[in-house]
PDB file of N, CA and C in Angstrom:
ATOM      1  N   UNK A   1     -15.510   1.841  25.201  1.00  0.00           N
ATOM      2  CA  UNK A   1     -14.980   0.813  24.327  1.00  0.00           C
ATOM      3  C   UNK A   1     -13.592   0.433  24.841  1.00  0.00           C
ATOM      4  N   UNK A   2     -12.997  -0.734  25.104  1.00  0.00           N
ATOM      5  CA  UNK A   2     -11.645  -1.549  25.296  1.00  0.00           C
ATOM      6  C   UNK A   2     -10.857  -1.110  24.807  1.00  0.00           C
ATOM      7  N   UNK A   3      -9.547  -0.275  24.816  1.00  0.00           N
ATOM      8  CA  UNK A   3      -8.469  -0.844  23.591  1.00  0.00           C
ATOM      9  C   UNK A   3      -7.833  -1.500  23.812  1.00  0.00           C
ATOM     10  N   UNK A   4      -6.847  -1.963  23.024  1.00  0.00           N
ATOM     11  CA  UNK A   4      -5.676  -3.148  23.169  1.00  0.00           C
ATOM     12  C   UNK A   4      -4.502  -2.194  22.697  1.00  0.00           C
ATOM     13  N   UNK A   5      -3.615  -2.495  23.082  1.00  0.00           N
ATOM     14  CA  UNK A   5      -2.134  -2.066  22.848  1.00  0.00           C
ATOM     15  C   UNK A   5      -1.084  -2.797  22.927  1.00  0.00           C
ATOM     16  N   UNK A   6      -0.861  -3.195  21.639  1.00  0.00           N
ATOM     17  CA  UNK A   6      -0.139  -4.358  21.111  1.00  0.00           C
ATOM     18  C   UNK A   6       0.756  -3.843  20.188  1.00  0.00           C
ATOM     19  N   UNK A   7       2.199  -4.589  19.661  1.00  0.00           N
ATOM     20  CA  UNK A   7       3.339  -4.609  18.730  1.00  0.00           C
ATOM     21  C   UNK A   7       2.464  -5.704  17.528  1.00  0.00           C
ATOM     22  N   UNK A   8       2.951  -5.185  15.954  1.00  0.00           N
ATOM     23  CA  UNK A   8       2.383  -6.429  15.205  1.00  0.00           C
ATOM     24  C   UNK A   8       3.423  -5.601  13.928  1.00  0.00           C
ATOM     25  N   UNK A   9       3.995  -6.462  13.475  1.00  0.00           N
ATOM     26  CA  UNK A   9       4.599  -6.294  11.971  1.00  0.00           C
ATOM     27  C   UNK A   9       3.630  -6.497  10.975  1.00  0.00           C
ATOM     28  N   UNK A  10       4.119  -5.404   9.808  1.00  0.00           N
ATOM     29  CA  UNK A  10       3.352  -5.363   8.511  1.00  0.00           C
ATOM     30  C   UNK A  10       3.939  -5.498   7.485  1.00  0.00           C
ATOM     31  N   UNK A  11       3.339  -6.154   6.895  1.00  0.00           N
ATOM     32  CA  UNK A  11       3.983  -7.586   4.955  1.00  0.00           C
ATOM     33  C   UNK A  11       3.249  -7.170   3.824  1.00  0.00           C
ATOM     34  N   UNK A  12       3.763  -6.688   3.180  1.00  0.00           N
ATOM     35  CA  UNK A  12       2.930  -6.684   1.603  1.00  0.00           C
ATOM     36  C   UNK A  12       2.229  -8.064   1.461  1.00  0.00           C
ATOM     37  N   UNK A  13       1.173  -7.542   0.920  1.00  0.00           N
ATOM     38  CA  UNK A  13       0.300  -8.785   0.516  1.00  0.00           C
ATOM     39  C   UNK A  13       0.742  -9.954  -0.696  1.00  0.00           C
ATOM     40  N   UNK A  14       1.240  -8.653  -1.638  1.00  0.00           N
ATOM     41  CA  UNK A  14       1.648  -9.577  -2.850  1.00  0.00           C
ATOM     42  C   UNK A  14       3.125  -9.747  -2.669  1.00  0.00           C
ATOM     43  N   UNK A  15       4.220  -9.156  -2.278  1.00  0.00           N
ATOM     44  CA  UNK A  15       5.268  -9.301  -2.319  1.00  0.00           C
ATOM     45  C   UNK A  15       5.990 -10.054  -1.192  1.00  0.00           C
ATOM     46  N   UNK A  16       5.440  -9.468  -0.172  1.00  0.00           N
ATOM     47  CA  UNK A  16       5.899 -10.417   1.219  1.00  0.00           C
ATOM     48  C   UNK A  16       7.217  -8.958   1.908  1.00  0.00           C
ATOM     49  N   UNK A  17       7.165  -7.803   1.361  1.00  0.00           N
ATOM     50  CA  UNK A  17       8.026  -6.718   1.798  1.00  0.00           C
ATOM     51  C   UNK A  17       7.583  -6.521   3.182  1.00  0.00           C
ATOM     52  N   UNK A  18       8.556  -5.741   4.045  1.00  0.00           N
ATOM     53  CA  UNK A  18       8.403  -5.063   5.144  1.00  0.00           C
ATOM     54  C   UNK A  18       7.501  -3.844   4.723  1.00  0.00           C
ATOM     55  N   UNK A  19       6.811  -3.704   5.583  1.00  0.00           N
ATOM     56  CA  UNK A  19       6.182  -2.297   5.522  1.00  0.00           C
ATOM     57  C   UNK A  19       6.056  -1.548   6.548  1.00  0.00           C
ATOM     58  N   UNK A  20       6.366  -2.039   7.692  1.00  0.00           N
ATOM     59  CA  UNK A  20       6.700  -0.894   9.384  1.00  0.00           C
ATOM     60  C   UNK A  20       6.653  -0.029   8.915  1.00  0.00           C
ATOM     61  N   UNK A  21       7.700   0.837   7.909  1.00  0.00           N
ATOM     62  CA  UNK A  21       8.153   1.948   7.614  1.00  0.00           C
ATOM     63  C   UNK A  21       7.561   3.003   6.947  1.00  0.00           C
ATOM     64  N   UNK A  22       6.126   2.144   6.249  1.00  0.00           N
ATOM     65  CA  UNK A  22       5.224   2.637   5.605  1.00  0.00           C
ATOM     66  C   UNK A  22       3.817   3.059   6.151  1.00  0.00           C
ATOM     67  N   UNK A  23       3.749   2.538   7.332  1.00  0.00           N
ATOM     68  CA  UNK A  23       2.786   2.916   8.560  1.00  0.00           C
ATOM     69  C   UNK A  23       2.334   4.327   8.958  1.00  0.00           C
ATOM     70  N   UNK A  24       1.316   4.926   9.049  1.00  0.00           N
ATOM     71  CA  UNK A  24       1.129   5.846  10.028  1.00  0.00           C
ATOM     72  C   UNK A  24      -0.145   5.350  10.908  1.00  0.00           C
ATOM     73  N   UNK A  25       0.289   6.009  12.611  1.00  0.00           N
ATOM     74  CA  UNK A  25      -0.935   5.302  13.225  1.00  0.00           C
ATOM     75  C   UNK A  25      -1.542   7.257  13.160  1.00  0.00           C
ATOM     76  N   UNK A  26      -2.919   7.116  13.741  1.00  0.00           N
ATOM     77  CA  UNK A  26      -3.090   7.589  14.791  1.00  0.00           C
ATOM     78  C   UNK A  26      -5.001   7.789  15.123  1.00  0.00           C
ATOM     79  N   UNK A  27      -5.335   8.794  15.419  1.00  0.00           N
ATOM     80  CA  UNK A  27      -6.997   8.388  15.295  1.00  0.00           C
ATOM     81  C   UNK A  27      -7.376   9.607  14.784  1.00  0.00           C
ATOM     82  N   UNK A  28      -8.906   9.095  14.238  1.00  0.00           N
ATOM     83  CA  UNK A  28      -9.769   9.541  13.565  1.00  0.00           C
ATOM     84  C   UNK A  28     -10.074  10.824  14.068  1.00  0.00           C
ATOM     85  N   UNK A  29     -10.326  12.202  13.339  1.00  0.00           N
ATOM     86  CA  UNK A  29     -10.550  13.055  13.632  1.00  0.00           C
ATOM     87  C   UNK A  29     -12.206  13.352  14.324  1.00  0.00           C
ATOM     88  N   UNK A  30     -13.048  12.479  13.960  1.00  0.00           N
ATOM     89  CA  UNK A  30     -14.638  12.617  14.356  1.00  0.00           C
ATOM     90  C   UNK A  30     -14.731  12.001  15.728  1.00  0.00           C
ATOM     91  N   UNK A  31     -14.289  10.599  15.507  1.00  0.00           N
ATOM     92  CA  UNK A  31     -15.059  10.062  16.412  1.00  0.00           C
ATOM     93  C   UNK A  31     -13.411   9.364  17.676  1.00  0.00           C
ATOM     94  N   UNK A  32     -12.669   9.894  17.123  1.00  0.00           N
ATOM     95  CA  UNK A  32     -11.322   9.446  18.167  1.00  0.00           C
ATOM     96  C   UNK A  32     -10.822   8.454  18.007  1.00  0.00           C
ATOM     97  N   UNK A  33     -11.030   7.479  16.604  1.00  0.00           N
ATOM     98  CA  UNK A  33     -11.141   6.017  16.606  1.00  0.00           C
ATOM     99  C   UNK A  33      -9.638   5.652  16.206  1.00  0.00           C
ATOM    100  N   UNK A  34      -8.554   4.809  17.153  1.00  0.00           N
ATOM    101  CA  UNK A  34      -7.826   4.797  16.346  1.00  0.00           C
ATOM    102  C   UNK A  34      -7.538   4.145  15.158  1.00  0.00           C
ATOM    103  N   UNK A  35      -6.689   3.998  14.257  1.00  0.00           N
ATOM    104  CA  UNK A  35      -6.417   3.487  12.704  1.00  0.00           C
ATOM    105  C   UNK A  35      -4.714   3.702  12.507  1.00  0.00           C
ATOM    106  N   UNK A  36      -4.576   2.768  11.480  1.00  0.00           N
ATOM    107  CA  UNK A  36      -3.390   2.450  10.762  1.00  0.00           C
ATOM    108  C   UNK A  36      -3.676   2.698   9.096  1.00  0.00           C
ATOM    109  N   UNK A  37      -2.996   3.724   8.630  1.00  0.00           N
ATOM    110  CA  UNK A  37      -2.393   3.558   7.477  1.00  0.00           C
ATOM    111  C   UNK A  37      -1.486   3.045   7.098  1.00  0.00           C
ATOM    112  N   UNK A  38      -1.696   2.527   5.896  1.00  0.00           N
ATOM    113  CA  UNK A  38      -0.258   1.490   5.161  1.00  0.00           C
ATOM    114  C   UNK A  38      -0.573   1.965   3.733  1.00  0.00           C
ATOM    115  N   UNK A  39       0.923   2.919   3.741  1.00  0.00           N
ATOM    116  CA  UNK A  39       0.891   2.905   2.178  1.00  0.00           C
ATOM    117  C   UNK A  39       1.861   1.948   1.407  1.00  0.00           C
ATOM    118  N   UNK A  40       1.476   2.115   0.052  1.00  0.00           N
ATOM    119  CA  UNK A  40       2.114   0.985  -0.647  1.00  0.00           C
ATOM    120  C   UNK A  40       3.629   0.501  -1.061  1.00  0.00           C
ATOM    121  N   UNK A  41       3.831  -0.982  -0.631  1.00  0.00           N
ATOM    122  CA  UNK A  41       5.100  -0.870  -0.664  1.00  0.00           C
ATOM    123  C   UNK A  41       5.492  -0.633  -2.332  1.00  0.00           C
ATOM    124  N   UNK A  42       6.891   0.154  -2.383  1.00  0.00           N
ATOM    125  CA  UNK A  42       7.484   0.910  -3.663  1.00  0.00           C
ATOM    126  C   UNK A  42       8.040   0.262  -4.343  1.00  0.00           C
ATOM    127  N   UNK A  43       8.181  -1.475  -4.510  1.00  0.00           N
ATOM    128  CA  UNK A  43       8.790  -2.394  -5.282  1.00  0.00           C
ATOM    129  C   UNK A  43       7.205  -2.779  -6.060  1.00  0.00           C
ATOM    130  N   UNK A  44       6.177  -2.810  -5.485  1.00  0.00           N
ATOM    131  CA  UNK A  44       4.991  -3.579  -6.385  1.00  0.00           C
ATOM    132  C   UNK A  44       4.556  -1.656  -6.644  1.00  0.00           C
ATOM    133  N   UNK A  45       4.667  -1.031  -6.039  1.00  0.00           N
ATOM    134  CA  UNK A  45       4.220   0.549  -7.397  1.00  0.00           C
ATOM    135  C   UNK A  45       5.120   1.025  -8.645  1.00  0.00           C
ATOM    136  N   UNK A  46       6.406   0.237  -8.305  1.00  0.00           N
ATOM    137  CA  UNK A  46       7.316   0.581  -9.695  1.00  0.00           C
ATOM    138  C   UNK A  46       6.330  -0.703 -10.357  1.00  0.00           C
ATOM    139  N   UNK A  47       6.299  -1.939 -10.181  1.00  0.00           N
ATOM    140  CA  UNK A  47       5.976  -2.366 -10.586  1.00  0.00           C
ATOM    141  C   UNK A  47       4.766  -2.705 -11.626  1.00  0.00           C
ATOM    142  N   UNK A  48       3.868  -1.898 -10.652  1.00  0.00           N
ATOM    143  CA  UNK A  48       2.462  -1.658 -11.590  1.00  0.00           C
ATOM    144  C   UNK A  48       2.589  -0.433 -12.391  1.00  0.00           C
ATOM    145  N   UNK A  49       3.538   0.321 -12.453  1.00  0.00           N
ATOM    146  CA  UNK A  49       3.953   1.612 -13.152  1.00  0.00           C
ATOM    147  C   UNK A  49       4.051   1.036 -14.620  1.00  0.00           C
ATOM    148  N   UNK A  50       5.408   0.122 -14.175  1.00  0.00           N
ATOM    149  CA  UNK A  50       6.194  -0.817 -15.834  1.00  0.00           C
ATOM    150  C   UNK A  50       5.147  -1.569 -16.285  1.00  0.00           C
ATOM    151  N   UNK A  51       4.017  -2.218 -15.566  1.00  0.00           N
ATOM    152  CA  UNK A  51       3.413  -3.020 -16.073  1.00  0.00           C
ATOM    153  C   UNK A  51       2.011  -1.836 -16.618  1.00  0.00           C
ATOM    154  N   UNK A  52       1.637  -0.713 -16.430  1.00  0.00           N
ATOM    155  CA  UNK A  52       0.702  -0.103 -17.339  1.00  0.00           C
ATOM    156  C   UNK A  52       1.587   0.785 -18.720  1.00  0.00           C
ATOM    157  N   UNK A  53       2.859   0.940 -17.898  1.00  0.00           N
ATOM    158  CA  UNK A  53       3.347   1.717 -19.423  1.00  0.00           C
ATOM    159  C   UNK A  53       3.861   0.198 -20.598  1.00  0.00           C
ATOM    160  N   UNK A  54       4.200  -0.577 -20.246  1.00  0.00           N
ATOM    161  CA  UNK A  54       3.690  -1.595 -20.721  1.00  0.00           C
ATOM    162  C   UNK A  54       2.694  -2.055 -22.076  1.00  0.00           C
ATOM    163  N   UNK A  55       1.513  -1.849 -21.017  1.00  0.00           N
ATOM    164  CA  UNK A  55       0.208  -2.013 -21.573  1.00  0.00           C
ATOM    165  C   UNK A  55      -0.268  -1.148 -22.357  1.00  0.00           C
ATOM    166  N   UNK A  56      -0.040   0.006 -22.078  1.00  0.00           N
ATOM    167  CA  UNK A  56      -0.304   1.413 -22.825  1.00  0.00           C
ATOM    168  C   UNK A  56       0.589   1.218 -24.325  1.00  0.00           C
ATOM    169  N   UNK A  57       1.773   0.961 -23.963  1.00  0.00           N
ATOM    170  CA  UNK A  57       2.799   0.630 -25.435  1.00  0.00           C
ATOM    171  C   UNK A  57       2.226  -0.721 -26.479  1.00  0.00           C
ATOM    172  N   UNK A  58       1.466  -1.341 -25.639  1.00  0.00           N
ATOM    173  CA  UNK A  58       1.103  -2.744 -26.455  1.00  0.00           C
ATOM    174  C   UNK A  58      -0.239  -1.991 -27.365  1.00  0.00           C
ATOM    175  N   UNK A  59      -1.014  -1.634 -26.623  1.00  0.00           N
ATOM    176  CA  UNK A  59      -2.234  -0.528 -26.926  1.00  0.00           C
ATOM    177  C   UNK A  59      -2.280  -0.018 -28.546  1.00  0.00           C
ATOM    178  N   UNK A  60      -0.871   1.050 -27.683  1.00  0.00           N
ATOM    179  CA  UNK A  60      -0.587   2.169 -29.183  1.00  0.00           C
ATOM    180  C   UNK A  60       0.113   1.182 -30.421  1.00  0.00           C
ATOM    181  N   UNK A  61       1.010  -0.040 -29.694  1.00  0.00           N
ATOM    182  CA  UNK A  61       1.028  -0.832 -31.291  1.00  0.00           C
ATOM    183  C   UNK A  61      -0.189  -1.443 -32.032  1.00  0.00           C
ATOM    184  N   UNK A  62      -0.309  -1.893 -31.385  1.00  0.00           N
ATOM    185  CA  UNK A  62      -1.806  -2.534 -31.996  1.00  0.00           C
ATOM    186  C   UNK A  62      -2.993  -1.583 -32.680  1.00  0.00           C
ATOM    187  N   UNK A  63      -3.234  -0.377 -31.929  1.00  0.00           N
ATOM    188  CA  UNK A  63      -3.516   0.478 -32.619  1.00  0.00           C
ATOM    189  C   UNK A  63      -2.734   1.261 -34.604  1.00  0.00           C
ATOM    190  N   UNK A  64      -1.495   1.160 -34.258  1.00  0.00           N
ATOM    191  CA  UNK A  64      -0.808   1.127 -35.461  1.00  0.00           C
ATOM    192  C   UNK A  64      -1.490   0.360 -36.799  1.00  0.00           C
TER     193      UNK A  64
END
């Protein structure tokens, strides 16, 4: 199989953040394949944090 070995920057989808920093490369333990992880940038996970405790608080009023 070919590889390519190339530079490419990485953008949050929803936010438009840098994410380089959030990267890990390397390859697959079975089959040697390489891969990129990208974990999530930490401005949209606070974000979805505030927005379920949020939801959870709207919940328990309404429940009231």
């Amino acid at each position: 199989m070919p590889e390519l070995e190339f530079e490419f920057e990485v953008f949050c989808g929803k936010c438009g953040a840098g994410l380089c920093q959030n990267c890990t490369e390397g390859k697959t333990t079975r089959r040697g394949m390489p891969f990129i992880s990208v974990d999530p940038c930490e401005k949209c996970l606070d974000e979805a944090r505030t927005e379920g405790y949020e939801q959870r608080r709207n919940e328990e009023e309404d429940d009231d």
